[in-house]
N, C-alpha and C. Protein backbone atom coordinates (compact mmCIF):
# COMPACT_ATOMS: atom_id res chain seq x y z
N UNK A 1 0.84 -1.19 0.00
CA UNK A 1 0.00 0.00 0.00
C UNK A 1 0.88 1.25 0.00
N UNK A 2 0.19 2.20 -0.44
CA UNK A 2 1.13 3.40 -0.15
C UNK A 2 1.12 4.33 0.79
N UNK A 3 1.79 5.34 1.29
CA UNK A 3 2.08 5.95 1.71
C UNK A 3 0.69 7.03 1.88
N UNK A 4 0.47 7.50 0.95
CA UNK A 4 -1.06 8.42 0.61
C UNK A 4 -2.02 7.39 1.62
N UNK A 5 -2.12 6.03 0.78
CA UNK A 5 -3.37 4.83 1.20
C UNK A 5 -3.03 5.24 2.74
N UNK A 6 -2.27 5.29 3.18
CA UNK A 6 -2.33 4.88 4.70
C UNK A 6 -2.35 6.03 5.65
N UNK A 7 -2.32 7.04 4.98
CA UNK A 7 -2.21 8.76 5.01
C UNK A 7 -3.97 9.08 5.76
N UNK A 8 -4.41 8.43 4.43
CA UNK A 8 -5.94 8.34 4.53
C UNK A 8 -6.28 7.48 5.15
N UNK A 9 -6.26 6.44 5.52
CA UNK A 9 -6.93 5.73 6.78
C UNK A 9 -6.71 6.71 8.27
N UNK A 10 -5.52 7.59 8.28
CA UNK A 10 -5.46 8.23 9.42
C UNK A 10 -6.07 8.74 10.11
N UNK A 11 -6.26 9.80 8.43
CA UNK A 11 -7.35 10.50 8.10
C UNK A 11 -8.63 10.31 8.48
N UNK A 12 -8.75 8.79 8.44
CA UNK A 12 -10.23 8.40 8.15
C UNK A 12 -10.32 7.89 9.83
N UNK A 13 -9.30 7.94 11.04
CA UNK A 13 -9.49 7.27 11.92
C UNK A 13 -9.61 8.79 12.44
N UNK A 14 -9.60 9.81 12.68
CA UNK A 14 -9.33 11.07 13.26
C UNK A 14 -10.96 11.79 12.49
N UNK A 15 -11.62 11.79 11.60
CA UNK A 15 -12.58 12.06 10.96
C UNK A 15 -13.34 11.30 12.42
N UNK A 16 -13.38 9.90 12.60
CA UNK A 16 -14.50 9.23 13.21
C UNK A 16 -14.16 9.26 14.96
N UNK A 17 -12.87 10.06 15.13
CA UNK A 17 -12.66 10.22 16.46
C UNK A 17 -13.58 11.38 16.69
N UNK A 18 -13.49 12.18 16.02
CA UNK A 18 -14.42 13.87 16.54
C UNK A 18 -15.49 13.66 16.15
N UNK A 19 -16.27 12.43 15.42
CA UNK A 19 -17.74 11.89 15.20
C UNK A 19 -18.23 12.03 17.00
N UNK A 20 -17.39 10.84 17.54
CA UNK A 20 -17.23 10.36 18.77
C UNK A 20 -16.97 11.60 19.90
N UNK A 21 -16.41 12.41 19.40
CA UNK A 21 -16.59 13.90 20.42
C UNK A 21 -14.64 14.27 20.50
N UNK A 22 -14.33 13.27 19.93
CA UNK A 22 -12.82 13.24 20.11
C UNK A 22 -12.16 14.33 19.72
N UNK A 23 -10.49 14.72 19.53
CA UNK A 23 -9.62 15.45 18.62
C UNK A 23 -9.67 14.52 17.11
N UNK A 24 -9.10 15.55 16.17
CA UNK A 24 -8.93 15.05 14.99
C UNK A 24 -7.79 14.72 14.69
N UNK A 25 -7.23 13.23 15.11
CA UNK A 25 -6.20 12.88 15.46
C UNK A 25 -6.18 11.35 14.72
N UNK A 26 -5.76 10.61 14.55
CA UNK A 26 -5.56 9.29 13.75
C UNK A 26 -4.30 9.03 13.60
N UNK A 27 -3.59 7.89 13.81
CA UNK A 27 -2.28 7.21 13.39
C UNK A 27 -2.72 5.61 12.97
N UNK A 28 -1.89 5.35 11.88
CA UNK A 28 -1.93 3.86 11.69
C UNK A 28 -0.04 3.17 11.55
N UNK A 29 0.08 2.31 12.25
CA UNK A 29 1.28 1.92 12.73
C UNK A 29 2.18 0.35 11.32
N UNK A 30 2.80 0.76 10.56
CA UNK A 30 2.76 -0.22 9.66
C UNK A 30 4.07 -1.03 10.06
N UNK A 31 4.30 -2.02 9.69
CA UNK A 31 5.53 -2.74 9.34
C UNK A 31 5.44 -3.88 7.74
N UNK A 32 6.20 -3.67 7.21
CA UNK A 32 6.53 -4.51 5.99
C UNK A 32 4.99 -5.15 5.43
N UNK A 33 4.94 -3.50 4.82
CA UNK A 33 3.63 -2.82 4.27
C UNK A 33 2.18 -3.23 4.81
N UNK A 34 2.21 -3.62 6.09
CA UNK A 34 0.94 -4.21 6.44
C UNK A 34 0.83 -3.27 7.90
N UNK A 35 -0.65 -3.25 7.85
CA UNK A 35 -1.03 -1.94 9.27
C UNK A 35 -1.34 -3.10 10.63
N UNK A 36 -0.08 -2.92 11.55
CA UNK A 36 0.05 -3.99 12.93
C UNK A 36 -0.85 -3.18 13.97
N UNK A 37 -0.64 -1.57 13.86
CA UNK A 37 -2.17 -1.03 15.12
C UNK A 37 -2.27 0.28 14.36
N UNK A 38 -3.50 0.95 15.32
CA UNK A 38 -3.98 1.86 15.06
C UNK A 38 -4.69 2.50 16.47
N UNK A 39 -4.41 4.11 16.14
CA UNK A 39 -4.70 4.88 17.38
C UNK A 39 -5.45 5.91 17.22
N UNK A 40 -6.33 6.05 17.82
CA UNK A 40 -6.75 7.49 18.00
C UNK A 40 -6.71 8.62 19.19
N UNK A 41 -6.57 9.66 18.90
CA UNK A 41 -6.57 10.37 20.19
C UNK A 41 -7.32 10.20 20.87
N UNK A 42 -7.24 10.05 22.37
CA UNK A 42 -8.19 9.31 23.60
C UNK A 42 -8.37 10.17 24.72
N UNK A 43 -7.44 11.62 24.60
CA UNK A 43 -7.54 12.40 25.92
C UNK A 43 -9.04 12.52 26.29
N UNK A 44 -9.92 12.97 25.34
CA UNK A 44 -11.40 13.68 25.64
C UNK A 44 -11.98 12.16 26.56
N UNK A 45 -12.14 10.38 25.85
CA UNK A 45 -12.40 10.04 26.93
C UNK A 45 -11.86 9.14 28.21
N UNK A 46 -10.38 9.60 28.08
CA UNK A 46 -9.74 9.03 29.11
C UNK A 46 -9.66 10.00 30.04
N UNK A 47 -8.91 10.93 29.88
CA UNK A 47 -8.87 12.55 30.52
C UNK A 47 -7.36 12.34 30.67
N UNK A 48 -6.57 11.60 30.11
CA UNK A 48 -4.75 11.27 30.08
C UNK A 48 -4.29 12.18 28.87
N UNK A 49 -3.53 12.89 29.27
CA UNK A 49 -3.01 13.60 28.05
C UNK A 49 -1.85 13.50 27.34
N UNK A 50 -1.73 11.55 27.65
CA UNK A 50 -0.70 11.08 26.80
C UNK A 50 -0.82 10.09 26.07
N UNK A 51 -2.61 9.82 25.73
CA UNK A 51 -3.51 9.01 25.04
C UNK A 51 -3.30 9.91 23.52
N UNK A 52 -2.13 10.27 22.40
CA UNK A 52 -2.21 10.64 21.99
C UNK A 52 -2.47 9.71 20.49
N UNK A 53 -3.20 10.04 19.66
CA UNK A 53 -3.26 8.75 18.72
C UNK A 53 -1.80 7.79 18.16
N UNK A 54 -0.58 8.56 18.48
CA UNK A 54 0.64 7.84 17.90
C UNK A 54 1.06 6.99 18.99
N UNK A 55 0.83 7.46 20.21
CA UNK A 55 1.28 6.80 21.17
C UNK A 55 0.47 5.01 21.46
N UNK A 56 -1.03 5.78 21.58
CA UNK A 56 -1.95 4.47 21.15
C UNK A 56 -1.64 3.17 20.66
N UNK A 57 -1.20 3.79 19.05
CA UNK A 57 -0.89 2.99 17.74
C UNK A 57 0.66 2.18 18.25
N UNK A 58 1.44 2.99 19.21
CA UNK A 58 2.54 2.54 19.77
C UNK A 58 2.97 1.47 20.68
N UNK A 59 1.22 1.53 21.74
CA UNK A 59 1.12 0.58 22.36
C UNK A 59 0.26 -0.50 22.50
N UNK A 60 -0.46 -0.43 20.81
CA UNK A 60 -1.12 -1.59 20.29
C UNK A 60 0.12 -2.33 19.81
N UNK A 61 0.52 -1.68 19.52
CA UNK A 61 2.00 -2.81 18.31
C UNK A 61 3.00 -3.10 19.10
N UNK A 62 3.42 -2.65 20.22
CA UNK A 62 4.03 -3.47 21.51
C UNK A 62 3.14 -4.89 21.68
N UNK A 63 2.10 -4.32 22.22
CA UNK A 63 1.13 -5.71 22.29
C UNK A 63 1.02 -7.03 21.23
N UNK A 64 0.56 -6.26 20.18
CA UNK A 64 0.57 -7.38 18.55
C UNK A 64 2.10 -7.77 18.71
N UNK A 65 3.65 -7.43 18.39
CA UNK A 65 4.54 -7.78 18.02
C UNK A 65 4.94 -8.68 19.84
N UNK A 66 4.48 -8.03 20.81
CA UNK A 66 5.39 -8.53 21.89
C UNK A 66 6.59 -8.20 22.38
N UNK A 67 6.97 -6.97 22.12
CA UNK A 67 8.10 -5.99 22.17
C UNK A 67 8.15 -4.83 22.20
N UNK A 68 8.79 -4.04 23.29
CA UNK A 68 9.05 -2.79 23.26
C UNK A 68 9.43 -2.15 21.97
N UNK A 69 10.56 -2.82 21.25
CA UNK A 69 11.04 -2.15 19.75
C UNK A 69 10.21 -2.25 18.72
N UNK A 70 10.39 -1.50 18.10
CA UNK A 70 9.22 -1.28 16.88
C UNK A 70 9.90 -0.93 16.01
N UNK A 71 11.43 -1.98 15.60
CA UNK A 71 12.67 -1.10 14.68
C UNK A 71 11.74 -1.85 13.41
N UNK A 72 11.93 -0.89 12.30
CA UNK A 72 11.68 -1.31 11.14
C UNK A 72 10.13 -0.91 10.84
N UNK A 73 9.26 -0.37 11.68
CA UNK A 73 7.87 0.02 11.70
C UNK A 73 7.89 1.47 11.20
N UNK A 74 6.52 1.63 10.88
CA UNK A 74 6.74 3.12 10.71
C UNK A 74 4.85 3.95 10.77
N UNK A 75 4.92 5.45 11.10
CA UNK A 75 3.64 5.82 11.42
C UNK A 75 3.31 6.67 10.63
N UNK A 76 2.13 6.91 10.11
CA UNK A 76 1.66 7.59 9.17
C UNK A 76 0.16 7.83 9.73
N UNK A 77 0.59 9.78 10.32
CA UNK A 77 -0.41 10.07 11.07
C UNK A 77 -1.34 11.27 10.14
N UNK A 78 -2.24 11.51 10.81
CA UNK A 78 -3.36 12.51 10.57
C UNK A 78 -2.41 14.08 10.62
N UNK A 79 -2.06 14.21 12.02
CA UNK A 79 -1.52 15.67 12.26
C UNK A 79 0.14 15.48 12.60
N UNK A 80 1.26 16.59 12.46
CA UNK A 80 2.38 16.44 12.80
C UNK A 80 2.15 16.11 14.79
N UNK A 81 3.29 15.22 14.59
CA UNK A 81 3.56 14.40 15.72
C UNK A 81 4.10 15.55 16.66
N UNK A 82 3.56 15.44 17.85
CA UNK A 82 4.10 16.48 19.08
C UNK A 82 5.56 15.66 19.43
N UNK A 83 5.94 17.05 20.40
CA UNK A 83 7.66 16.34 20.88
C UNK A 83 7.68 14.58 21.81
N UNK A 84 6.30 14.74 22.36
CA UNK A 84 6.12 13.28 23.05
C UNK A 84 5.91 12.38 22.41
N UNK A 85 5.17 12.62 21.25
CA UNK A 85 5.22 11.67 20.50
C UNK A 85 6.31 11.28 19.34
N UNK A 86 6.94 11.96 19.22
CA UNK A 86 8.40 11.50 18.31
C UNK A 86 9.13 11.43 18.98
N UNK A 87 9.72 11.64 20.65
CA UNK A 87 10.35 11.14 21.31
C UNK A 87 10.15 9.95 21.51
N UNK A 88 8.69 9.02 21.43
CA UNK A 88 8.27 7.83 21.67
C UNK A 88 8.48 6.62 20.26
N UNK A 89 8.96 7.70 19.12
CA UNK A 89 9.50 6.84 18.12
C UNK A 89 10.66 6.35 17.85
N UNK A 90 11.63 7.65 19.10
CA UNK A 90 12.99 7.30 18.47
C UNK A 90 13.05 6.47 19.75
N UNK A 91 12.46 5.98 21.17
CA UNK A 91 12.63 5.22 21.87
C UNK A 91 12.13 4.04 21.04
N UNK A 92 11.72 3.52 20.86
CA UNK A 92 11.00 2.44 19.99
C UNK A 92 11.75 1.83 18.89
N UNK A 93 12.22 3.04 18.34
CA UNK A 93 13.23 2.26 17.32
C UNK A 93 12.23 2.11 15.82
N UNK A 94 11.05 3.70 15.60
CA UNK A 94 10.45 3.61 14.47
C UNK A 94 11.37 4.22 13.59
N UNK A 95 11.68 3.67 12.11
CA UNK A 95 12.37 4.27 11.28
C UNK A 95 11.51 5.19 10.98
N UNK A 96 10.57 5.57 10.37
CA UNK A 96 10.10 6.71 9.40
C UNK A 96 8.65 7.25 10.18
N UNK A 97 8.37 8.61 10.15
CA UNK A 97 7.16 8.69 10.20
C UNK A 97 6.32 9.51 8.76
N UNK A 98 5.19 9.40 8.30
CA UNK A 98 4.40 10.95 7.69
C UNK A 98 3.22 11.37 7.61
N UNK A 99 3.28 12.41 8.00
CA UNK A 99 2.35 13.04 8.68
C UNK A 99 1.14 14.35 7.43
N UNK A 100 0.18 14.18 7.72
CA UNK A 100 -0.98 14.90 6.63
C UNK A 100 -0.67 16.53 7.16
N UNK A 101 -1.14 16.40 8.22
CA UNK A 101 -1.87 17.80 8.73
C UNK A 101 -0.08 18.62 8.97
N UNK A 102 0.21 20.20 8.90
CA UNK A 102 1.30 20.44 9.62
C UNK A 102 1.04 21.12 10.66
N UNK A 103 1.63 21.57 11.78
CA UNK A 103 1.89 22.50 12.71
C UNK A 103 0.93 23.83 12.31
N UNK A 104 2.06 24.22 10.84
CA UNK A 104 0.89 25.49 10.52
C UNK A 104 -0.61 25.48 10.49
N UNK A 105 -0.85 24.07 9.92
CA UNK A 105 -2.30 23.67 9.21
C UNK A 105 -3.17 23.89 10.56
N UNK A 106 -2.77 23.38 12.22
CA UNK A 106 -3.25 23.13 12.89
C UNK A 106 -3.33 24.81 14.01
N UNK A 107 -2.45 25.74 13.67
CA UNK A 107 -2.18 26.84 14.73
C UNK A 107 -3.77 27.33 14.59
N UNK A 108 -4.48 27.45 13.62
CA UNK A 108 -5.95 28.53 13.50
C UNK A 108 -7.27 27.65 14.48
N UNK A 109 -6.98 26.68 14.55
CA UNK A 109 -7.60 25.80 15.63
C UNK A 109 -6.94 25.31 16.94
N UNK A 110 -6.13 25.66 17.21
CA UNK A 110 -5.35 25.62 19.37
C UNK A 110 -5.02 24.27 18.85
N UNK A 111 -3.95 23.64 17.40
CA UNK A 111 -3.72 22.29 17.07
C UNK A 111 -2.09 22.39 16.65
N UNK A 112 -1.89 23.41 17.05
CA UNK A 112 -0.18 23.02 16.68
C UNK A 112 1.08 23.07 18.10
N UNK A 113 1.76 22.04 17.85
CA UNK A 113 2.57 22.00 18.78
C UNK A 113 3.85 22.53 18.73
N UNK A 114 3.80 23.78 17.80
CA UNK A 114 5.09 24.56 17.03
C UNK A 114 6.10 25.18 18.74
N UNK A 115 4.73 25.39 19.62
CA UNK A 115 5.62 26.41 20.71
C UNK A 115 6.50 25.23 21.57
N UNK A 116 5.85 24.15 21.66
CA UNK A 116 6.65 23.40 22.55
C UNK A 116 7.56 22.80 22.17
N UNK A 117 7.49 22.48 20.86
CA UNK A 117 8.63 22.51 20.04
C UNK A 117 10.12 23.38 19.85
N UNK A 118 9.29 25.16 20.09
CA UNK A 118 10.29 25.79 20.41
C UNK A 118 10.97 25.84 21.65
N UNK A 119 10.22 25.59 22.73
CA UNK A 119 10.61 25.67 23.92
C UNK A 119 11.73 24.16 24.05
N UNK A 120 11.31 23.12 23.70
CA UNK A 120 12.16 22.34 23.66
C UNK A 120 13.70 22.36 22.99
N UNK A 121 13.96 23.29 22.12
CA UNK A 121 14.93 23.44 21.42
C UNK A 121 15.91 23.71 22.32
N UNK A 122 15.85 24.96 23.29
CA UNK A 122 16.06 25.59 23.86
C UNK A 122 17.30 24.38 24.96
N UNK A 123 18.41 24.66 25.21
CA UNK A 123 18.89 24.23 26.36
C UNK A 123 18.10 23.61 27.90
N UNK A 124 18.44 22.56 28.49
CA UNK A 124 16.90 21.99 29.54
C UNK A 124 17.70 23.48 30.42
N UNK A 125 18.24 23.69 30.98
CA UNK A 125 18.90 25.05 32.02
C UNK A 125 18.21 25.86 31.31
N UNK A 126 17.80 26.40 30.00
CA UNK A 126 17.63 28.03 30.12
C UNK A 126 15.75 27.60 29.45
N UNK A 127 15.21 26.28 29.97
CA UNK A 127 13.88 26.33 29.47
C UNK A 127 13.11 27.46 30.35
N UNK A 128 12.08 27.79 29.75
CA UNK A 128 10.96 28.75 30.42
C UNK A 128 9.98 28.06 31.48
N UNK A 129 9.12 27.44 30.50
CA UNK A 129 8.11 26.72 31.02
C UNK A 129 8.12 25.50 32.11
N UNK A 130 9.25 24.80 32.29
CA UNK A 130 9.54 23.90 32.53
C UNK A 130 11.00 23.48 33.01
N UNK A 131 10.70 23.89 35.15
CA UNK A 131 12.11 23.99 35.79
C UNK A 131 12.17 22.29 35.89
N UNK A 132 13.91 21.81 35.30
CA UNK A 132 14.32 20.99 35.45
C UNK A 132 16.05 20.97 36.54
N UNK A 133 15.14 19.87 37.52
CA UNK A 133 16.79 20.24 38.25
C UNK A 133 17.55 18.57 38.26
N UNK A 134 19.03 18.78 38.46
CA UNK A 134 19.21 17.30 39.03
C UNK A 134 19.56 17.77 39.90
N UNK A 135 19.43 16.37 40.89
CA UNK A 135 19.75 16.30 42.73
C UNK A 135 19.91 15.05 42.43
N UNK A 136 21.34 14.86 42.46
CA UNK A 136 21.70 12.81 42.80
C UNK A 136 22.21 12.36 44.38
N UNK A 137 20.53 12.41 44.85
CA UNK A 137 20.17 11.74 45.73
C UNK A 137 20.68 10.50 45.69
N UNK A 138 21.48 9.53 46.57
CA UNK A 138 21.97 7.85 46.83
C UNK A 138 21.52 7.49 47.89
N UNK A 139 20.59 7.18 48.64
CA UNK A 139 20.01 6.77 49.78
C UNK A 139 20.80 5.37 49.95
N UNK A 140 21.19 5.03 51.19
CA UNK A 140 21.47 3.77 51.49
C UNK A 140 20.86 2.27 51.26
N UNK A 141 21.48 1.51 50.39
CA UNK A 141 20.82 0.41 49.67
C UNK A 141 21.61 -0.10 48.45
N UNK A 142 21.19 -0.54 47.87
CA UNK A 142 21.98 -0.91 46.72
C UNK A 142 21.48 0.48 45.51
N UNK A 143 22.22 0.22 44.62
CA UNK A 143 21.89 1.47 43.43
C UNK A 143 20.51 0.95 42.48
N UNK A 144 20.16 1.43 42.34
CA UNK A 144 19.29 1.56 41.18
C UNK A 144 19.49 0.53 40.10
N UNK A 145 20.69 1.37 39.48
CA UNK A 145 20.74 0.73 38.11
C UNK A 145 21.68 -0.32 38.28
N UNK A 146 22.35 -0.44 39.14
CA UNK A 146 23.42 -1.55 39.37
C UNK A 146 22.23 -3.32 39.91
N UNK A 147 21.12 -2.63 40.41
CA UNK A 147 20.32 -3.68 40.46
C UNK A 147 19.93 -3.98 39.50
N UNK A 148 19.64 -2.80 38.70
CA UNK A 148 19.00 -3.29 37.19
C UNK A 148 19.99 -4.37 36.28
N UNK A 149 21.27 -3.34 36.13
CA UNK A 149 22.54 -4.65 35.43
C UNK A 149 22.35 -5.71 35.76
N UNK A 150 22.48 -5.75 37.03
CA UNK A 150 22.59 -7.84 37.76
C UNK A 150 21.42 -8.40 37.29
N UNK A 151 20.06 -7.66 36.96
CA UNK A 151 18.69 -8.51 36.99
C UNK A 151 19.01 -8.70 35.67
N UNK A 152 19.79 -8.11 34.38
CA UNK A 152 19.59 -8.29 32.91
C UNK A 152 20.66 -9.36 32.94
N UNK A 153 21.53 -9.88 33.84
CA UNK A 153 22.30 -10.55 33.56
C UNK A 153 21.88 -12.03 34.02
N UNK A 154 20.77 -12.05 35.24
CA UNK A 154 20.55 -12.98 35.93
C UNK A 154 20.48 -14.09 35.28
């Protein structure tokens, strides 16, 4: 199938989300040309605002494949992907995404994620919106991740 074909199912899953009262949001999740999940935006009835349709589609195809990685998959959404959600591709290990709607397409309706985008660019020390500190706290016990090593090795 192509790229367009699957463009439009997105399309067509984000059309029937705002039937439903939803955002106009749709992703369909492919691997070796066949569609493994599909998501729609879910904030309106979950009230989670990380029910985003890519993420969805992200954690249907964990489920279908049985794996965190999703190398070699790829998403082809309704609207450009926010920073959480393409951070959740390059954890995953999606090669490609493409996307219908852009940033611009979405600013005249409160639908683009252009600012957090900018804000993210930005150094985490000189962000605005969003104070990030480290404090490496070691409480007495074993470490963290040193437990984690021994358990991957067990």
């Amino acid at each position: 199938m192509s790229a367009e074909r699957f463009l439009c199912e997105a399309i067509d899953l984000a059309r029937d989300n705002v039937r439903r009262g939803g955002r106009p949001f749709g992703a369909v999740l492919v691997k070796d040309g066949r569609t493994i999940a599909t998501g729609v935006n879910e904030i309106a009835v979950t009230g989670d605002p990380t029910t985003h349709a890519e993420l969805q589609a992200i954690r249907a195809a964990s489920r279908v494949l049985g794996s965190p990685r999703l190398d070699g998959c790829v998403i082809y959404a309704s609207g450009h992907p926010c920073p959480m959600c393409l951070a959740a591709m390059h954890l995953t290990g999606i090669t490609e995404v493409t996307y219908a709607y852009s940033n611009e397409d979405g600013v005249p309706y409160g639908l683009s994620t252009a600012a957090i985008y900018e804000e993210m660019a930005r150094p985490v020390a000189k962000q605005i919106a969003l104070k990030v500190a480290y404090m490496p706290v070691r409480p007495e016990g074993e470490d963290i991740y040193e437990m984690w090593r021994k358990a991957q090795h067990a």
